[in-house]
ModelCIF file with pLDDT and N, C-alpha, C, O atoms, coordinates in Angstrom:
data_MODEL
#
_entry.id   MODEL 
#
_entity.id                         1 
_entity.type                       polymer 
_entity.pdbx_number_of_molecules   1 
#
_entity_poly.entity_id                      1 
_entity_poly.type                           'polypeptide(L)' 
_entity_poly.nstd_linkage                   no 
_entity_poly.nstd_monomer                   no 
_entity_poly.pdbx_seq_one_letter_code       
;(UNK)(UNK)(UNK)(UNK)(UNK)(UNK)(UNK)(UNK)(UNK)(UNK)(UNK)(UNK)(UNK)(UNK)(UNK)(UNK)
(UNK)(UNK)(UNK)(UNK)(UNK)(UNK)(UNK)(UNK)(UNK)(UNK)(UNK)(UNK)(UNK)(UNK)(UNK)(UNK)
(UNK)(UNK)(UNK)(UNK)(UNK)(UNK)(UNK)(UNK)(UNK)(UNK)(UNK)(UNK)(UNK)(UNK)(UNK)(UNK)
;
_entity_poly.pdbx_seq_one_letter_code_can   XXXXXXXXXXXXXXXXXXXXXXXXXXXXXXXXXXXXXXXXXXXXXXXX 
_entity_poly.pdbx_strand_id                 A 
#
loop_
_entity_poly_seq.entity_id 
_entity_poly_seq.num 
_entity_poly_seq.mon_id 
_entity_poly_seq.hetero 
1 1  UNK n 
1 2  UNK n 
1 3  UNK n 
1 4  UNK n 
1 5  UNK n 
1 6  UNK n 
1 7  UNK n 
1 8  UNK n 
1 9  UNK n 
1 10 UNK n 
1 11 UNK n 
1 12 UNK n 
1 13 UNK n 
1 14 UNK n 
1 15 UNK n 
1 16 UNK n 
1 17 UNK n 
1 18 UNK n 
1 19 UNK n 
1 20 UNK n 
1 21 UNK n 
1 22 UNK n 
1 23 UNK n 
1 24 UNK n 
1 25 UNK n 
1 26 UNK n 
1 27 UNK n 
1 28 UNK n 
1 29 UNK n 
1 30 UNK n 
1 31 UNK n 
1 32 UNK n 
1 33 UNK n 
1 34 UNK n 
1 35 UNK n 
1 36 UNK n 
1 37 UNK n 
1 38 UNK n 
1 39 UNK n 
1 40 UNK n 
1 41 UNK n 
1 42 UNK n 
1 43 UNK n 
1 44 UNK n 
1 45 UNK n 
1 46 UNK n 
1 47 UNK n 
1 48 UNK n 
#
_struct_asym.id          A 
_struct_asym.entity_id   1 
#
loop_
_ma_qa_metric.id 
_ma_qa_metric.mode 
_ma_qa_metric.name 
_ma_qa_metric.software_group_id 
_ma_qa_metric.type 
1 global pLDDT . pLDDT 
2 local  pLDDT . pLDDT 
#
_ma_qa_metric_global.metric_id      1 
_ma_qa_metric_global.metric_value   77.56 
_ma_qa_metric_global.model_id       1 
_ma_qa_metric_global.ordinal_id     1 
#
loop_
_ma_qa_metric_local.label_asym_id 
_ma_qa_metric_local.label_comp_id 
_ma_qa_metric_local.label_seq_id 
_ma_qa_metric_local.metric_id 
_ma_qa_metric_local.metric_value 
_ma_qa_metric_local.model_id 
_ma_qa_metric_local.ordinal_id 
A UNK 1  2 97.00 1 1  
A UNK 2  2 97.00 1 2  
A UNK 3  2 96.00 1 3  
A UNK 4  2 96.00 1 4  
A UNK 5  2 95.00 1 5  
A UNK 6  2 96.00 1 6  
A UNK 7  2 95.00 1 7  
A UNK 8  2 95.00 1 8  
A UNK 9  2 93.00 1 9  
A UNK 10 2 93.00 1 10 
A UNK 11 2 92.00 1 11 
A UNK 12 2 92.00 1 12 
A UNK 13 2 93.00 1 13 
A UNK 14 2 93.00 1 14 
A UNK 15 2 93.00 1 15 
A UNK 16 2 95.00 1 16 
A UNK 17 2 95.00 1 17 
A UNK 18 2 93.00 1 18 
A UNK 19 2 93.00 1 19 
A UNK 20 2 93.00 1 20 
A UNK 21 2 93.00 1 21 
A UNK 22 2 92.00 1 22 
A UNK 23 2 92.00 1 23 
A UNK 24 2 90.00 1 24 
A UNK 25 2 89.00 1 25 
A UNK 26 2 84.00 1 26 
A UNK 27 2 70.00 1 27 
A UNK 28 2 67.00 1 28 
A UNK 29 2 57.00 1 29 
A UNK 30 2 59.00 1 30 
A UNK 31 2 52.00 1 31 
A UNK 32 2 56.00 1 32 
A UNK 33 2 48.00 1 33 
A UNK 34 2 50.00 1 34 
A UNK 35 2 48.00 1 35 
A UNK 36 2 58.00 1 36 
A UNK 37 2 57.00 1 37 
A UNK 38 2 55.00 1 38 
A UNK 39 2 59.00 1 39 
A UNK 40 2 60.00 1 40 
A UNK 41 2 64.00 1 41 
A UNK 42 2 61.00 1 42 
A UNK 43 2 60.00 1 43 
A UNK 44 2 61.00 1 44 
A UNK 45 2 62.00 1 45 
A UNK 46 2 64.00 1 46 
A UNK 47 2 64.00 1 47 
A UNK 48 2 66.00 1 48 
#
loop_
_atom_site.group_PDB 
_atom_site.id 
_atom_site.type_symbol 
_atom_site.label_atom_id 
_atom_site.label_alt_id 
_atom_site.label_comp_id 
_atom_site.label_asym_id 
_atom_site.label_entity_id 
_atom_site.label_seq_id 
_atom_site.pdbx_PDB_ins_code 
_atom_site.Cartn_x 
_atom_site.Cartn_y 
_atom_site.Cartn_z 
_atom_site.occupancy 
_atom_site.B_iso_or_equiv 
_atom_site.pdbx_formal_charge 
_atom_site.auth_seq_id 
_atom_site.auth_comp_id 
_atom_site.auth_asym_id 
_atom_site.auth_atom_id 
_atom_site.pdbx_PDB_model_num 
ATOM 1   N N  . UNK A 1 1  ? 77.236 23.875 -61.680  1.00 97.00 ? 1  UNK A N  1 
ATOM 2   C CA . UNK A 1 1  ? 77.685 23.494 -60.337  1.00 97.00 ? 1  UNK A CA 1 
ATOM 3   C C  . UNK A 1 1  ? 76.546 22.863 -59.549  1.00 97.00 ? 1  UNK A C  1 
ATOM 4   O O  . UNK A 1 1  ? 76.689 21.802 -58.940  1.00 97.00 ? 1  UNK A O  1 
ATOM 5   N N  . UNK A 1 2  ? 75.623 23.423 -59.575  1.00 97.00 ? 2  UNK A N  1 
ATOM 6   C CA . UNK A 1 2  ? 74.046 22.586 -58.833  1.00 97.00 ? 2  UNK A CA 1 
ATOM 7   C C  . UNK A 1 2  ? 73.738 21.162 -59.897  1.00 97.00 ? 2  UNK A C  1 
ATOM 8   O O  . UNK A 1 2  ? 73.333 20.083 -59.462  1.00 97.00 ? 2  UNK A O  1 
ATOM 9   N N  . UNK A 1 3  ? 73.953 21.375 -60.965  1.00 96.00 ? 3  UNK A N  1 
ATOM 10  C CA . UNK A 1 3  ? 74.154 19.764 -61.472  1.00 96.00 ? 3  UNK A CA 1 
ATOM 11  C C  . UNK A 1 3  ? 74.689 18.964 -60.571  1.00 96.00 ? 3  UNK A C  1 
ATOM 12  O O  . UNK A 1 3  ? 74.163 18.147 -59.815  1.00 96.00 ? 3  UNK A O  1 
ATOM 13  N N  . UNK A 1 4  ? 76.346 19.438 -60.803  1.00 96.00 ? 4  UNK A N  1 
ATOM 14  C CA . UNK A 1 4  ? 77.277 18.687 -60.032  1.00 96.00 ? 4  UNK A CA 1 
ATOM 15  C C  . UNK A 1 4  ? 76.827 18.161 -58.752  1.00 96.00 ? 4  UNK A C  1 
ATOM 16  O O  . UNK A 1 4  ? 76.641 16.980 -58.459  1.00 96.00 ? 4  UNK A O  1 
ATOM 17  N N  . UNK A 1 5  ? 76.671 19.227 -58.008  1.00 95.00 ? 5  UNK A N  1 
ATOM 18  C CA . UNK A 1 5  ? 75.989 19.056 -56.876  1.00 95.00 ? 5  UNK A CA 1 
ATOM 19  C C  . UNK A 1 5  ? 74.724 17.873 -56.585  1.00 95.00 ? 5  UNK A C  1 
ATOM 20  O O  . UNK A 1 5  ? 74.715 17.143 -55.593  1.00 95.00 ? 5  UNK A O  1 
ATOM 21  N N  . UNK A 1 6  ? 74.001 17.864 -57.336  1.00 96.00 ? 6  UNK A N  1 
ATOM 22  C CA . UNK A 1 6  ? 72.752 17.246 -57.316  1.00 96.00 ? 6  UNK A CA 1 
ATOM 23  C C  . UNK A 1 6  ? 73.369 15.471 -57.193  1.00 96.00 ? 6  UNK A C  1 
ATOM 24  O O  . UNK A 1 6  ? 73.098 14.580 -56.389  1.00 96.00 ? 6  UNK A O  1 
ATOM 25  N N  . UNK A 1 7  ? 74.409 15.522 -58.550  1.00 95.00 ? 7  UNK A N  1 
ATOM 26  C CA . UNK A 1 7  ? 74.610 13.968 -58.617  1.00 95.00 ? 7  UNK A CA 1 
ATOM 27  C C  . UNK A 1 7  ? 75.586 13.506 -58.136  1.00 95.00 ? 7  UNK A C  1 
ATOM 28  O O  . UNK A 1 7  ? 75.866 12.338 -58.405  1.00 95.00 ? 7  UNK A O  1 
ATOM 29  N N  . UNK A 1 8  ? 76.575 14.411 -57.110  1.00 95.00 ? 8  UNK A N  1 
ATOM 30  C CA . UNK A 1 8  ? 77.232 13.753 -55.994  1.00 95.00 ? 8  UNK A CA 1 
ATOM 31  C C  . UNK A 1 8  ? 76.550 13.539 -54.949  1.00 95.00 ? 8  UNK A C  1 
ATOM 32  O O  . UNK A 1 8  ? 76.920 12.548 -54.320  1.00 95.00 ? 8  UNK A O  1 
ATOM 33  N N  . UNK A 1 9  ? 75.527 14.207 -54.447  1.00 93.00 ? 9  UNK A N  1 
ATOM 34  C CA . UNK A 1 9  ? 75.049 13.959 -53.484  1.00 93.00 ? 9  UNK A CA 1 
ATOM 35  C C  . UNK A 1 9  ? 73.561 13.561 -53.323  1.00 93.00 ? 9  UNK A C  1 
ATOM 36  O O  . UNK A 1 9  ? 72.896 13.697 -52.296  1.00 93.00 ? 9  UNK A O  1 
ATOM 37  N N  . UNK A 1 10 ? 73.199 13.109 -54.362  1.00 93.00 ? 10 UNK A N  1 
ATOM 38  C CA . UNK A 1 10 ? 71.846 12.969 -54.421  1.00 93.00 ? 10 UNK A CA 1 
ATOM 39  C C  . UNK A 1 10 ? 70.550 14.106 -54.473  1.00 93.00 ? 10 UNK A C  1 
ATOM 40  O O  . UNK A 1 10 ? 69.719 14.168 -55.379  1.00 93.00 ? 10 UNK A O  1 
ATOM 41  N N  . UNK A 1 11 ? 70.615 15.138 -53.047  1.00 92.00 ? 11 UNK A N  1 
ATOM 42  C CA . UNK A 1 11 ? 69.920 15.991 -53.037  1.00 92.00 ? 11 UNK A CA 1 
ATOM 43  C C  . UNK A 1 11 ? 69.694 16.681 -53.672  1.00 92.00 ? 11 UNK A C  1 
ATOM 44  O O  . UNK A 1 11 ? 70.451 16.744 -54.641  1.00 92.00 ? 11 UNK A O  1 
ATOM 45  N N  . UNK A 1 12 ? 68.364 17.831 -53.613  1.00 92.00 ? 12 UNK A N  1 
ATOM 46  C CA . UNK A 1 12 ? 68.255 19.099 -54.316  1.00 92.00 ? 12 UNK A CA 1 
ATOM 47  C C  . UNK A 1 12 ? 67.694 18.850 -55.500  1.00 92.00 ? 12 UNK A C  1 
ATOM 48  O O  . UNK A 1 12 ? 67.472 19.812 -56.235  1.00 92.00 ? 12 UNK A O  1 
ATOM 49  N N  . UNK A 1 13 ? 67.323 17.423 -55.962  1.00 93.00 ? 13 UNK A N  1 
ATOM 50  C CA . UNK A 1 13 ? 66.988 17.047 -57.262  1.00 93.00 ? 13 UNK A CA 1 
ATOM 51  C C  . UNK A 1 13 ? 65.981 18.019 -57.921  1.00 93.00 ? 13 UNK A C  1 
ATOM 52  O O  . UNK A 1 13 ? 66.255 18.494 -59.023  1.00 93.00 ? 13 UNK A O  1 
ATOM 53  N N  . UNK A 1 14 ? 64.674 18.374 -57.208  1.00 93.00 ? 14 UNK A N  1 
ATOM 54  C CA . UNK A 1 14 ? 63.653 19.140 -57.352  1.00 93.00 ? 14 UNK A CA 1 
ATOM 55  C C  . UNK A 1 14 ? 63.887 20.504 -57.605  1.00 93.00 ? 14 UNK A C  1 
ATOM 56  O O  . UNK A 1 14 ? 63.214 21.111 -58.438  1.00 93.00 ? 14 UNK A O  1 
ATOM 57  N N  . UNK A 1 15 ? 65.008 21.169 -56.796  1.00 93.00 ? 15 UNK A N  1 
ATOM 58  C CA . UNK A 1 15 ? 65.142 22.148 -56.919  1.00 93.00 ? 15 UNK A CA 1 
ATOM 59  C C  . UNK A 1 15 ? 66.314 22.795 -58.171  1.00 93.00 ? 15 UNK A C  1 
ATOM 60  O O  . UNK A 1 15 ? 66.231 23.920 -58.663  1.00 93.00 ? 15 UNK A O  1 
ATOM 61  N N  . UNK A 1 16 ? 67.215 21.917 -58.451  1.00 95.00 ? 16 UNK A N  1 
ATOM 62  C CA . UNK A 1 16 ? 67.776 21.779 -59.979  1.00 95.00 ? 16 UNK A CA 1 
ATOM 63  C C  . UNK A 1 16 ? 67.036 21.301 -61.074  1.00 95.00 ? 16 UNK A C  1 
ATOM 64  O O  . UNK A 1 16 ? 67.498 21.063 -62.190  1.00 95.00 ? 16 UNK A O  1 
ATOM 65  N N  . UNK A 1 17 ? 65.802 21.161 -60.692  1.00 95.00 ? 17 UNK A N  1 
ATOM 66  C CA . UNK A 1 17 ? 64.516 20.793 -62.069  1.00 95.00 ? 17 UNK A CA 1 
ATOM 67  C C  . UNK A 1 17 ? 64.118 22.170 -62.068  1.00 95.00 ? 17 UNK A C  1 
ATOM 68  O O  . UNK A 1 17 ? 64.410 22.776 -63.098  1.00 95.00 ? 17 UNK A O  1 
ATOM 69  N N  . UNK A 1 18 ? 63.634 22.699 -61.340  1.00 93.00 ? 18 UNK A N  1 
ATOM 70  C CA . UNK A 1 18 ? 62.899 24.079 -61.081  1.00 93.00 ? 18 UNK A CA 1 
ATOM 71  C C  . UNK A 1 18 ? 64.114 25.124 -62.041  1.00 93.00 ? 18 UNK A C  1 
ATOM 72  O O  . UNK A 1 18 ? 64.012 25.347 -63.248  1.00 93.00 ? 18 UNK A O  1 
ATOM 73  N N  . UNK A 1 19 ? 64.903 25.497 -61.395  1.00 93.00 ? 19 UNK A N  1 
ATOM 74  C CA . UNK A 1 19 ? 66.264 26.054 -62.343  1.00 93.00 ? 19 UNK A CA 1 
ATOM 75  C C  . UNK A 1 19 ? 66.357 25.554 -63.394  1.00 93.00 ? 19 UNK A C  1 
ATOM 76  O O  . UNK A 1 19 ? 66.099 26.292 -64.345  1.00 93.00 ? 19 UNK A O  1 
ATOM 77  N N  . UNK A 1 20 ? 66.756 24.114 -63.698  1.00 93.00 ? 20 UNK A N  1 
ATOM 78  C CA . UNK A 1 20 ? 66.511 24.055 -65.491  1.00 93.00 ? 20 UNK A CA 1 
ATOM 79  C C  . UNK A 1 20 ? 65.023 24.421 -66.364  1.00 93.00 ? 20 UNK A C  1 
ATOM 80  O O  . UNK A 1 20 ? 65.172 24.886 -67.494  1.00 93.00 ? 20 UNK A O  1 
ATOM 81  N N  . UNK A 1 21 ? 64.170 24.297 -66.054  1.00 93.00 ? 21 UNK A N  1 
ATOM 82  C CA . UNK A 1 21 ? 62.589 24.670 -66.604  1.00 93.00 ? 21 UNK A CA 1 
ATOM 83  C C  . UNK A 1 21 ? 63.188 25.979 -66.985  1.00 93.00 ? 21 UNK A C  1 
ATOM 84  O O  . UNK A 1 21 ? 63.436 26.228 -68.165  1.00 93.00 ? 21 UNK A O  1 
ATOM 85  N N  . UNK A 1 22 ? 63.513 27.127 -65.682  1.00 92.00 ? 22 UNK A N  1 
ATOM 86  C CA . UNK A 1 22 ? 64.300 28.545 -66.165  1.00 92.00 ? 22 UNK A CA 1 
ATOM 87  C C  . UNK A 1 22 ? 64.702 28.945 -67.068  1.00 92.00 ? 22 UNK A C  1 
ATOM 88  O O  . UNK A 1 22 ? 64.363 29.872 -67.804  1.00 92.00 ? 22 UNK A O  1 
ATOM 89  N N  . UNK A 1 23 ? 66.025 27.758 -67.080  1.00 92.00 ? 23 UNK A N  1 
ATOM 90  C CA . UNK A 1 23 ? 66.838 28.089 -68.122  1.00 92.00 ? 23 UNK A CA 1 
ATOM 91  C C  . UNK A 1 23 ? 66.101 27.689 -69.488  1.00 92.00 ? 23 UNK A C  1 
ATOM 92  O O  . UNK A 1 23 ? 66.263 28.443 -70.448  1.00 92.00 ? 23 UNK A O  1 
ATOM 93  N N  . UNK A 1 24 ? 65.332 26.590 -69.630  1.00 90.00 ? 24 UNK A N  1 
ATOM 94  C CA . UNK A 1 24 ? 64.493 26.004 -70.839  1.00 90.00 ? 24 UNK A CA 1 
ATOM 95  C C  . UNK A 1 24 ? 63.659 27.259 -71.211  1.00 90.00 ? 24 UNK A C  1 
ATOM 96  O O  . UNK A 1 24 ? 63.614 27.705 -72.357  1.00 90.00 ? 24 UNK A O  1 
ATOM 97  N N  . UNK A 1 25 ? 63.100 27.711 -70.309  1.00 89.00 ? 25 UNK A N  1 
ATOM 98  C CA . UNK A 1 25 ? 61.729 28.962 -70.794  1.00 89.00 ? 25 UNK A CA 1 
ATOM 99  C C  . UNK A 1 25 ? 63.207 30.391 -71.162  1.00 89.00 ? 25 UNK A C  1 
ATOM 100 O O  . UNK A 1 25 ? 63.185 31.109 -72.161  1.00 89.00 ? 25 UNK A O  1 
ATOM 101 N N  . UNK A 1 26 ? 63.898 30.428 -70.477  1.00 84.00 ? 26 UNK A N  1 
ATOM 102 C CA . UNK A 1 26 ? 65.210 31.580 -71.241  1.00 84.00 ? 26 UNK A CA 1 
ATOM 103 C C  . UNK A 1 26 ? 65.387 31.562 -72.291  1.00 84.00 ? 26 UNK A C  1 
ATOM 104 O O  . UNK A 1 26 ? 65.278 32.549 -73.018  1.00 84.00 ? 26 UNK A O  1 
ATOM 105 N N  . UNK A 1 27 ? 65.839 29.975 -72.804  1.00 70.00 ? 27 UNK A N  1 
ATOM 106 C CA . UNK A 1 27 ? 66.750 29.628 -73.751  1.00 70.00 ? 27 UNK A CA 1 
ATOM 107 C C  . UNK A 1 27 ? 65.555 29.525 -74.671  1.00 70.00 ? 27 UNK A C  1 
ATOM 108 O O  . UNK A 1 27 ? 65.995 29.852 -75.773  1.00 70.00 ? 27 UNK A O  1 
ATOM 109 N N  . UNK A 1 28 ? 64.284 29.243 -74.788  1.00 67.00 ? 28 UNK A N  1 
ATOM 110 C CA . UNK A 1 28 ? 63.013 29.765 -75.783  1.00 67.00 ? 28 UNK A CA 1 
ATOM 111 C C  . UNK A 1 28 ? 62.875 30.968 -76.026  1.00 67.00 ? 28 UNK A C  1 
ATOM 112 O O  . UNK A 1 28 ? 62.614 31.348 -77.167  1.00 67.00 ? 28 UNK A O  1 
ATOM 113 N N  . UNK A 1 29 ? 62.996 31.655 -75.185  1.00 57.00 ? 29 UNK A N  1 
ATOM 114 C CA . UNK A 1 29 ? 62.638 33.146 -75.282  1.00 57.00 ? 29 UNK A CA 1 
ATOM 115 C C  . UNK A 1 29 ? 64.046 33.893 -76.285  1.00 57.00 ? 29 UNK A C  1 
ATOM 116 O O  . UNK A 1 29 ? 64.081 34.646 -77.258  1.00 57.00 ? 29 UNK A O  1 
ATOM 117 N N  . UNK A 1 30 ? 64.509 33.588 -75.905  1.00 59.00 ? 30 UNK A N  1 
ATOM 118 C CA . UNK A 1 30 ? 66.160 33.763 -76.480  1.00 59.00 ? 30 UNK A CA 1 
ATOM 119 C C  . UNK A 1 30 ? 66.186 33.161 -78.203  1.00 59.00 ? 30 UNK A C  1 
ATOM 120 O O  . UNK A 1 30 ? 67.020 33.394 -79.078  1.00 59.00 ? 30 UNK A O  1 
ATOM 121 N N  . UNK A 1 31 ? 65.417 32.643 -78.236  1.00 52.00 ? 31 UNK A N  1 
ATOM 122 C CA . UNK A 1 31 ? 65.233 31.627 -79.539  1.00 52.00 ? 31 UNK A CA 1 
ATOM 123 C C  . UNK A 1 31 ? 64.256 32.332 -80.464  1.00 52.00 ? 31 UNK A C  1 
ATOM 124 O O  . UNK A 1 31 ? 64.331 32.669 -81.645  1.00 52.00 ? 31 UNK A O  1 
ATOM 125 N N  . UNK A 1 32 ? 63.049 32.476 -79.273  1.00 56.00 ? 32 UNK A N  1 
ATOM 126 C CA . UNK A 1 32 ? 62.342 33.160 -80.258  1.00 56.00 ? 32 UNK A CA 1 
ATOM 127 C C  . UNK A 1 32 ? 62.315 35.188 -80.924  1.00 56.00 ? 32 UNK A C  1 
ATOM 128 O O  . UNK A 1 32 ? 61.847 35.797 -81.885  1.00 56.00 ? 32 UNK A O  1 
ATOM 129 N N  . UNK A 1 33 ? 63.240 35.560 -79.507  1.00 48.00 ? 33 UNK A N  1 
ATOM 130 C CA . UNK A 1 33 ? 63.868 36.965 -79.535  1.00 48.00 ? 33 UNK A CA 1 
ATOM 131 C C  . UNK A 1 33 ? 64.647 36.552 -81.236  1.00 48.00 ? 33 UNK A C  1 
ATOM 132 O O  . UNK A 1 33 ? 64.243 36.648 -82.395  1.00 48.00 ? 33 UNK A O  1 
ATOM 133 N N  . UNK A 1 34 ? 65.612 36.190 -80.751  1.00 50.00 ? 34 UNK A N  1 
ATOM 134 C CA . UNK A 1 34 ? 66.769 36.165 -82.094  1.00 50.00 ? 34 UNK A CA 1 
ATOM 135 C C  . UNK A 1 34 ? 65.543 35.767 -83.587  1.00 50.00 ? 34 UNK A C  1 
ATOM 136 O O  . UNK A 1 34 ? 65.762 36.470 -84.573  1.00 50.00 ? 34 UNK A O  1 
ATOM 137 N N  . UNK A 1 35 ? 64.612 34.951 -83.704  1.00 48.00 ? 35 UNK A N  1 
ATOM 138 C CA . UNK A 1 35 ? 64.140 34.808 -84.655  1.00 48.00 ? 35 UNK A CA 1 
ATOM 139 C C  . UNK A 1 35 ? 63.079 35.834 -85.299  1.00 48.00 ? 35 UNK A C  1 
ATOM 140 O O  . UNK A 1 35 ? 62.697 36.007 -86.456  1.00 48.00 ? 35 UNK A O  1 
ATOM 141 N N  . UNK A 1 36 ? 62.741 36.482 -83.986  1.00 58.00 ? 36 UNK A N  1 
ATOM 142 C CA . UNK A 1 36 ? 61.700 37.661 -84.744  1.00 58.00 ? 36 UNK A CA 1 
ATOM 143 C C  . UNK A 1 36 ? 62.772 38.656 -85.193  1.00 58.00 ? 36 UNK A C  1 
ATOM 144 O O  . UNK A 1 36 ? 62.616 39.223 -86.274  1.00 58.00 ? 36 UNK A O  1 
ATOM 145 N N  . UNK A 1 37 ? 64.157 38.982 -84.228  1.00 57.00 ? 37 UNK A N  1 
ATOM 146 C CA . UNK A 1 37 ? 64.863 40.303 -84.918  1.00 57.00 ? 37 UNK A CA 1 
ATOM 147 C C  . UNK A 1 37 ? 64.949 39.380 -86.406  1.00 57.00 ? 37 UNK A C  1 
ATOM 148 O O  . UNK A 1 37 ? 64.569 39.940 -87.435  1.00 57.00 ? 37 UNK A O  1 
ATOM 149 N N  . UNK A 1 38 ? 65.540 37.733 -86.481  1.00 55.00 ? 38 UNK A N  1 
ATOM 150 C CA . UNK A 1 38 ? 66.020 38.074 -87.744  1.00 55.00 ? 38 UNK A CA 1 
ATOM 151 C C  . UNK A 1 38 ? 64.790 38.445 -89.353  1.00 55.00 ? 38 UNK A C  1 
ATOM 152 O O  . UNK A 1 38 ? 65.015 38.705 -90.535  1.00 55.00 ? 38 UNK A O  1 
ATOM 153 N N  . UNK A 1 39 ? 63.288 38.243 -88.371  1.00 59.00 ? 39 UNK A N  1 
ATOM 154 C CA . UNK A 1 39 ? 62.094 38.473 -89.189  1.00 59.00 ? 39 UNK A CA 1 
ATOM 155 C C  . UNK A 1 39 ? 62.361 39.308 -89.903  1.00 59.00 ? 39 UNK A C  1 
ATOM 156 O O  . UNK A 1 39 ? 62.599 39.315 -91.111  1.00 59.00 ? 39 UNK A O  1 
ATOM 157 N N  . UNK A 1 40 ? 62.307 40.655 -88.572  1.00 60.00 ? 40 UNK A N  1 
ATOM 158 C CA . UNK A 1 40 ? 62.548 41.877 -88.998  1.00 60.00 ? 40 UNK A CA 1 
ATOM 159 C C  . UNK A 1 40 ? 63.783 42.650 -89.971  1.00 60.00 ? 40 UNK A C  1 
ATOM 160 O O  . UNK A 1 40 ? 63.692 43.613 -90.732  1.00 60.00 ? 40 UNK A O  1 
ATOM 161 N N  . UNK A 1 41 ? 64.870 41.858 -89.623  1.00 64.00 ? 41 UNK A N  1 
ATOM 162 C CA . UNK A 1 41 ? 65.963 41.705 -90.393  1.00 64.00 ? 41 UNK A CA 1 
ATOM 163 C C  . UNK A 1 41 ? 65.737 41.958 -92.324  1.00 64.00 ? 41 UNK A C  1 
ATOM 164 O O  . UNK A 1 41 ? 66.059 42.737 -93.221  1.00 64.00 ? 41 UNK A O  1 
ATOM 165 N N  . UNK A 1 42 ? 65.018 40.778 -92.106  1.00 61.00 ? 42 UNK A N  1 
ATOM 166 C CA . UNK A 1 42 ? 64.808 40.163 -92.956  1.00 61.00 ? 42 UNK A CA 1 
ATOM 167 C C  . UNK A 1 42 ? 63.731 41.481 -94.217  1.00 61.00 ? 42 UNK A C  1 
ATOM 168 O O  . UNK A 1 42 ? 64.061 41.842 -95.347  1.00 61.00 ? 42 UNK A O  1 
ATOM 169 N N  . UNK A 1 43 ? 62.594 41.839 -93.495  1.00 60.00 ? 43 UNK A N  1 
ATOM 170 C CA . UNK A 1 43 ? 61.552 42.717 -93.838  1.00 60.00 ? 43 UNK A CA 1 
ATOM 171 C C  . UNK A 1 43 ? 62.712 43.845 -94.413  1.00 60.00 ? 43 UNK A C  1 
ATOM 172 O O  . UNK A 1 43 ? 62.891 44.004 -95.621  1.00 60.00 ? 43 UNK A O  1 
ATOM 173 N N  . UNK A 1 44 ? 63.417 44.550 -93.440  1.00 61.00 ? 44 UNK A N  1 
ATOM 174 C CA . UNK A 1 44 ? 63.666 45.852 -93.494  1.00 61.00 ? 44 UNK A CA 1 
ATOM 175 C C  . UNK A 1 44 ? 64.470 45.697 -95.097  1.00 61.00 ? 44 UNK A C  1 
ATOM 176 O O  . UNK A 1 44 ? 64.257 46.476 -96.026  1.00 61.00 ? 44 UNK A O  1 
ATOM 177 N N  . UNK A 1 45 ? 65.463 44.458 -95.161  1.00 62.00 ? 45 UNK A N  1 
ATOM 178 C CA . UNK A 1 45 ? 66.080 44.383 -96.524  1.00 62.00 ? 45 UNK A CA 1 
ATOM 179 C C  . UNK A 1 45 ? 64.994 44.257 -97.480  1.00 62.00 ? 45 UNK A C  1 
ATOM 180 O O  . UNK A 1 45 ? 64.983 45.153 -98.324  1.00 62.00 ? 45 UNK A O  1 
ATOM 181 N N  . UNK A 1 46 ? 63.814 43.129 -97.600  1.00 64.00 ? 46 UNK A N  1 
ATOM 182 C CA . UNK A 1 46 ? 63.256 43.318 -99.176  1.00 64.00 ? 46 UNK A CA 1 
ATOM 183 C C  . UNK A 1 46 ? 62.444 45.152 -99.045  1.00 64.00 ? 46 UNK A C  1 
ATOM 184 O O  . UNK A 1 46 ? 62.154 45.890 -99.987  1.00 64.00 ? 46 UNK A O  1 
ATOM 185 N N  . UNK A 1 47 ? 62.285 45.396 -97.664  1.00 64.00 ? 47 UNK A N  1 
ATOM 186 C CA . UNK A 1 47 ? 61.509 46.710 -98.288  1.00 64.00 ? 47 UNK A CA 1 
ATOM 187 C C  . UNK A 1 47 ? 62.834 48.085 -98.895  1.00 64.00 ? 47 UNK A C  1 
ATOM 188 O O  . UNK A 1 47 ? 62.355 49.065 -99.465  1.00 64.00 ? 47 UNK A O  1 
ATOM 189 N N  . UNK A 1 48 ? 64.319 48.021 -98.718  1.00 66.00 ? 48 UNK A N  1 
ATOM 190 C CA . UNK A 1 48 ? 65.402 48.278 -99.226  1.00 66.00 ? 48 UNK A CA 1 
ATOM 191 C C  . UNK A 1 48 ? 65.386 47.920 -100.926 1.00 66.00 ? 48 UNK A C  1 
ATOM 192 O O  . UNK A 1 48 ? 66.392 48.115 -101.608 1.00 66.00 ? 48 UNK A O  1 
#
C-alpha cells in the first residue's frame, strides 16, 4: 500500500526506500535462518 501510495502521488519516496532496505535485511535474515536450520537438518541426518 505505501508502494501504491508513493507512485500515485509522488511523495514519501525516501521513506518507502527506508521500509524496503527492512524488508531486504528481513527477507536475508529469513534466508539465511532457513539455510542454517536446513545445515543443521542436514548434520543431524548423516550423524543418524
Amino acid at each position: 500500500l505505501f508502494e501504491v501510495l508513493v507512485r500515485a502521488t509522488g511523495e514519501g519516496g525516501e521513506a518507502l526506500a527506508d521500509w524496503q532496505a527492512v524488508a531486504s535485511r528481513r527477507s536475508e535474515a529469513t534466508a539465511q535462518a532457513a539455510a542454517e536450520e536446513e545445515r543443521e537438518r542436514t548434520g543431524r541426518s548423516r550423524s543418524r
